[in-house]
C-alpha atoms as a PDB file:
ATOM      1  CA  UNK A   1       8.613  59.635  94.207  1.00  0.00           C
ATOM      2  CA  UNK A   2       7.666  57.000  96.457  1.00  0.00           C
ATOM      3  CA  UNK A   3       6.742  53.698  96.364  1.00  0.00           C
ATOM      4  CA  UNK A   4       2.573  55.033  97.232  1.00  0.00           C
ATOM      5  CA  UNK A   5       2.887  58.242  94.892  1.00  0.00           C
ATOM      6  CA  UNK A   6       3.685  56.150  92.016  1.00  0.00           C
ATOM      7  CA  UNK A   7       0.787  55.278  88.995  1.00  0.00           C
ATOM      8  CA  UNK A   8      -0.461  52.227  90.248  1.00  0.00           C
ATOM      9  CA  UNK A   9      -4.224  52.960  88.858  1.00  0.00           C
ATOM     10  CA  UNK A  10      -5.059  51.447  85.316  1.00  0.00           C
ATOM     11  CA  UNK A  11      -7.202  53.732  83.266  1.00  0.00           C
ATOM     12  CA  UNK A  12      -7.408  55.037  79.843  1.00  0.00           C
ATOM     13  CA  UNK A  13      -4.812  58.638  79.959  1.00  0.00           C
ATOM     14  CA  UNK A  14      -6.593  60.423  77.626  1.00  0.00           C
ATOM     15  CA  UNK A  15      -3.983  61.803  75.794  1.00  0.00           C
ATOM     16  CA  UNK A  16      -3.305  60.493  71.797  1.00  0.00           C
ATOM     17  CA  UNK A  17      -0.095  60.888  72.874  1.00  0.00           C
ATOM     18  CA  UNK A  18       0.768  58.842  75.769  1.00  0.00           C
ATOM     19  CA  UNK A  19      -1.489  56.408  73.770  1.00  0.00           C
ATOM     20  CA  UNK A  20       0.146  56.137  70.742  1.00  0.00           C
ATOM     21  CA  UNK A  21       3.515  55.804  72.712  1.00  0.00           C
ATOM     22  CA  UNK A  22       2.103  53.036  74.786  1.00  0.00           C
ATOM     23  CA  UNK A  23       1.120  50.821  71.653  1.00  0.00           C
ATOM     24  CA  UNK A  24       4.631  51.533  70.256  1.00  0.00           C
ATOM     25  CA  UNK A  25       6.372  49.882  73.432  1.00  0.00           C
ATOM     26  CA  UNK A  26       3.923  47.095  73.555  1.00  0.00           C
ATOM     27  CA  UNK A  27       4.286  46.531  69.502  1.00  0.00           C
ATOM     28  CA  UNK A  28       7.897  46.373  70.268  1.00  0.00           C
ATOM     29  CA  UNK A  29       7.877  44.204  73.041  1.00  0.00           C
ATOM     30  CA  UNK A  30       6.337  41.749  70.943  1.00  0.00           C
ATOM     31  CA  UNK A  31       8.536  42.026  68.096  1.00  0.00           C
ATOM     32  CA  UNK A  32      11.495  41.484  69.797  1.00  0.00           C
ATOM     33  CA  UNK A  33      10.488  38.819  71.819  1.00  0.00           C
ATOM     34  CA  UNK A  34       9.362  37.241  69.163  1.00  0.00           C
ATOM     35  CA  UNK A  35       5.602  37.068  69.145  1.00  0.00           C
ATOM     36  CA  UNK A  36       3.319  35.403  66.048  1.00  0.00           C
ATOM     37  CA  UNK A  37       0.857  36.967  63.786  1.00  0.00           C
ATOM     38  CA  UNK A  38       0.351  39.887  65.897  1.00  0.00           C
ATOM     39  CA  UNK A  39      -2.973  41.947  65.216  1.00  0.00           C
ATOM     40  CA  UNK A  40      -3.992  45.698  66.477  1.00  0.00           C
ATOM     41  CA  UNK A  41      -7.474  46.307  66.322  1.00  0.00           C
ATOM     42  CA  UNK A  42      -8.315  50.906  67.045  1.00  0.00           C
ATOM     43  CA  UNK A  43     -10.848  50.635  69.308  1.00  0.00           C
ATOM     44  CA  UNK A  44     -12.010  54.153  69.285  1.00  0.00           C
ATOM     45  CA  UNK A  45     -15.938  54.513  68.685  1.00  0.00           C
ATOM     46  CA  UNK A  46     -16.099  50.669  69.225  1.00  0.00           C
ATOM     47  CA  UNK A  47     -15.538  50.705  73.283  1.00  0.00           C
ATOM     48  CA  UNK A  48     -14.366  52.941  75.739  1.00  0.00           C
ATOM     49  CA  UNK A  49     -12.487  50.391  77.696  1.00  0.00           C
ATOM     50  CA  UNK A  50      -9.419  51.400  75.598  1.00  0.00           C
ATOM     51  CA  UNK A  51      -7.882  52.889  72.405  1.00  0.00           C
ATOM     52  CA  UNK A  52      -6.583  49.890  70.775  1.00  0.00           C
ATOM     53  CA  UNK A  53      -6.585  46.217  71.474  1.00  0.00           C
ATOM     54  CA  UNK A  54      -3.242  43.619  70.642  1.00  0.00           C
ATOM     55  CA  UNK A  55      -3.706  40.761  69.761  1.00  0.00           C
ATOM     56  CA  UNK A  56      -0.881  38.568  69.665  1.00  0.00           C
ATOM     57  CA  UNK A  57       0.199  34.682  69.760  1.00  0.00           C
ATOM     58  CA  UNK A  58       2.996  32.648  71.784  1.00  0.00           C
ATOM     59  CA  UNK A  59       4.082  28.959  69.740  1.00  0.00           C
ATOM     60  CA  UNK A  60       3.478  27.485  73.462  1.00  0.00           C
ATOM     61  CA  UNK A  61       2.220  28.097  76.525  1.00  0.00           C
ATOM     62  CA  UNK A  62       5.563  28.891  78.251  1.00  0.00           C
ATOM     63  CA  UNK A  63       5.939  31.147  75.960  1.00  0.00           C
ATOM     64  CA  UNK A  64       2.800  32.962  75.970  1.00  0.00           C
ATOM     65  CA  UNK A  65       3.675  33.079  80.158  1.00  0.00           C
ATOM     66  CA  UNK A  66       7.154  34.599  78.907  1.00  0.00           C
ATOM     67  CA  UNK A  67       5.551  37.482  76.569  1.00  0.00           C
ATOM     68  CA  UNK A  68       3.083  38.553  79.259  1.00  0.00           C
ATOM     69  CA  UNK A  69       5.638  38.572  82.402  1.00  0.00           C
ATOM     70  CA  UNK A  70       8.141  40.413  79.996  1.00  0.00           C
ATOM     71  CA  UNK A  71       5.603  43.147  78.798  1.00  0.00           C
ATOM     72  CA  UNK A  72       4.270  43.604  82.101  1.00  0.00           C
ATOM     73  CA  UNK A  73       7.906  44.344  83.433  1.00  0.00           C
ATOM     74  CA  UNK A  74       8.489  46.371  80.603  1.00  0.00           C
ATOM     75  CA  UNK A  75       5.127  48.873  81.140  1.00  0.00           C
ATOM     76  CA  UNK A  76       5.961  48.997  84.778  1.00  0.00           C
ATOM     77  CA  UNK A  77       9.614  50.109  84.919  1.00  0.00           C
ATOM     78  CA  UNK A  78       9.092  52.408  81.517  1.00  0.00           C
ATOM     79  CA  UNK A  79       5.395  53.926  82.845  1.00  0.00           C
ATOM     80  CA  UNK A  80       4.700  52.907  86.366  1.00  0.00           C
ATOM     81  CA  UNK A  81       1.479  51.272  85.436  1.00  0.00           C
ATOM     82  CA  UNK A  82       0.924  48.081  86.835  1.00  0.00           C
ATOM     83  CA  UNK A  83      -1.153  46.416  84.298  1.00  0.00           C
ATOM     84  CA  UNK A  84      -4.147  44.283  85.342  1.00  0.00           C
ATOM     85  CA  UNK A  85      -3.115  40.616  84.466  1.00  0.00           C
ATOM     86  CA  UNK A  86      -5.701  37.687  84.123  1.00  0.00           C
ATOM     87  CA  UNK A  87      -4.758  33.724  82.657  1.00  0.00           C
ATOM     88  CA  UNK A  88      -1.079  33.978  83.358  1.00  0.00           C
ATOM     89  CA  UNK A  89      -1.519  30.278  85.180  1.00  0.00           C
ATOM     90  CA  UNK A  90      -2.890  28.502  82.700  1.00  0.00           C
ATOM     91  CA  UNK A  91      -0.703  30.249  79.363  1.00  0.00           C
ATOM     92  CA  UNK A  92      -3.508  29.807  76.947  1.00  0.00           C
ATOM     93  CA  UNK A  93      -4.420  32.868  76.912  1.00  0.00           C
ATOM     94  CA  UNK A  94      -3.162  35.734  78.846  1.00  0.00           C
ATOM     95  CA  UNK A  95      -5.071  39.353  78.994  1.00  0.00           C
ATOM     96  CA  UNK A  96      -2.984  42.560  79.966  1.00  0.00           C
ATOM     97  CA  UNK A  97      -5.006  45.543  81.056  1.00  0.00           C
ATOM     98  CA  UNK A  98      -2.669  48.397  80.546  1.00  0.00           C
ATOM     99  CA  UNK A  99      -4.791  51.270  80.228  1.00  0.00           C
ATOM    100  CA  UNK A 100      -4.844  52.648  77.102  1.00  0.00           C
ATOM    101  CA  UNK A 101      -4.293  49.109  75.119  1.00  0.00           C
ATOM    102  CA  UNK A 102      -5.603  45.793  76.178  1.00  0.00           C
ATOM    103  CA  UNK A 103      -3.139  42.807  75.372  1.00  0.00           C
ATOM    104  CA  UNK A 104      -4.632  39.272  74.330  1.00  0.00           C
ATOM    105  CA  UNK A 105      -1.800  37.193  74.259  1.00  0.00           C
ATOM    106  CA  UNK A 106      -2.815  33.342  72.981  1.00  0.00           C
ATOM    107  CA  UNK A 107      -1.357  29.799  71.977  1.00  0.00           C
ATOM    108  CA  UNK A 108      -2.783  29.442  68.171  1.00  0.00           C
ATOM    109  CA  UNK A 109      -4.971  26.610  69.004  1.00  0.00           C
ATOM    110  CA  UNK A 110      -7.039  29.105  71.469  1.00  0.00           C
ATOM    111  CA  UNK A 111      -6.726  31.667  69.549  1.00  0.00           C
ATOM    112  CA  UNK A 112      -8.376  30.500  66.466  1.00  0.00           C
ATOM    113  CA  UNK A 113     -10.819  29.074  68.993  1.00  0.00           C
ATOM    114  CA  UNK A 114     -11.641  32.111  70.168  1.00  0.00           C
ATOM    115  CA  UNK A 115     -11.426  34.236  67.423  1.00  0.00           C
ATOM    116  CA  UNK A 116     -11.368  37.919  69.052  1.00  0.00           C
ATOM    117  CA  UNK A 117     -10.534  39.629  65.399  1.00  0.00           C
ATOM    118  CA  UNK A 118     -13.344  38.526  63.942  1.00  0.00           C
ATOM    119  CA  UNK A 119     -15.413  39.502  66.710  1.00  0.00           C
ATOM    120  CA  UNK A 120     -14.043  42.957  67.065  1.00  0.00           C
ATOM    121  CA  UNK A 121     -13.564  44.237  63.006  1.00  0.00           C
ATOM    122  CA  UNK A 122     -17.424  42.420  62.662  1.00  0.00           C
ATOM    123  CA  UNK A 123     -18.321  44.747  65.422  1.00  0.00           C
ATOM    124  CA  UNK A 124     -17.052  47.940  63.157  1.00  0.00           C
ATOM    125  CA  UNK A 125     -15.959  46.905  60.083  1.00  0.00           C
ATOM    126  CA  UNK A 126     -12.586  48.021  59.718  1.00  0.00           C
ATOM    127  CA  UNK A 127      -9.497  46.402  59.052  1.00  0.00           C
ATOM    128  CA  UNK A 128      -7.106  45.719  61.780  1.00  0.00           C
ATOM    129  CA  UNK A 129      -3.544  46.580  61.370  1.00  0.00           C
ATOM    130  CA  UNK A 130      -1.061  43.533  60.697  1.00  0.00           C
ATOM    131  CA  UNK A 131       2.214  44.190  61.946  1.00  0.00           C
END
């Protein structure tokens, strides 16, 4: 495969499969690189933008920089998929677009700022999944 065959294009796969697979390596990512309070919200019937959102928090913003470069690294050598990246400069708050999952990564401060949970399980009314 070369460099201009390979998945390049972000988009939800379709598949519960490839989905389901794709929250386990980002859950794991986080996990081992130590990531706080981390949140997964199913998005399915809520938006079509993806099948589940991550929400997840850094103790500073170097390392909220270090858990986005890391999982982006990760999804491209184990998928291809270059995820769409937005905030990396700042490290408040980082967003990773990868397709099937979309990855919030905040300090706390901006995070309870924000407060994307509430937002999303007012919007539907389910619990979100605490890992």
């Amino acid at each position: 495969m070369t460099a201009s065959s390979a998945n390049t294009t972000v988009g939800k796969s379709g598949d519960a499969t490839e989905s389901n697979a794709m929250l386990a390596r980002i859950l794991k990512c986080l996990d081992e690189n130590k990531a706080e309070d981390v949140v997964t919200i199913p998005l399915s019937g809520k938006s079509e933008m993806a099948d589940n959102m991550v929400i997840a928090s850094g103790r500073s913003s170097r390392q909220v920089s270090a858990l986005s470069d890391t999982l982006y690294r990760l999804i491209k050598d184990e998928t291809g998929i270059i995820c769409r990246t937005e905030g990396k400069q700042s490290g408040d708050w980082v967003l990773l677009d990868c397709g099937d999952a979309v990855v919030h990564i905040f300090r706390p401060e901006v995070r309870e700022f924000y407060q994307l949970e509430k937002m999303w399980l007012a919007s539907g009314g389910e619990e979100a999944d605490e890992d």
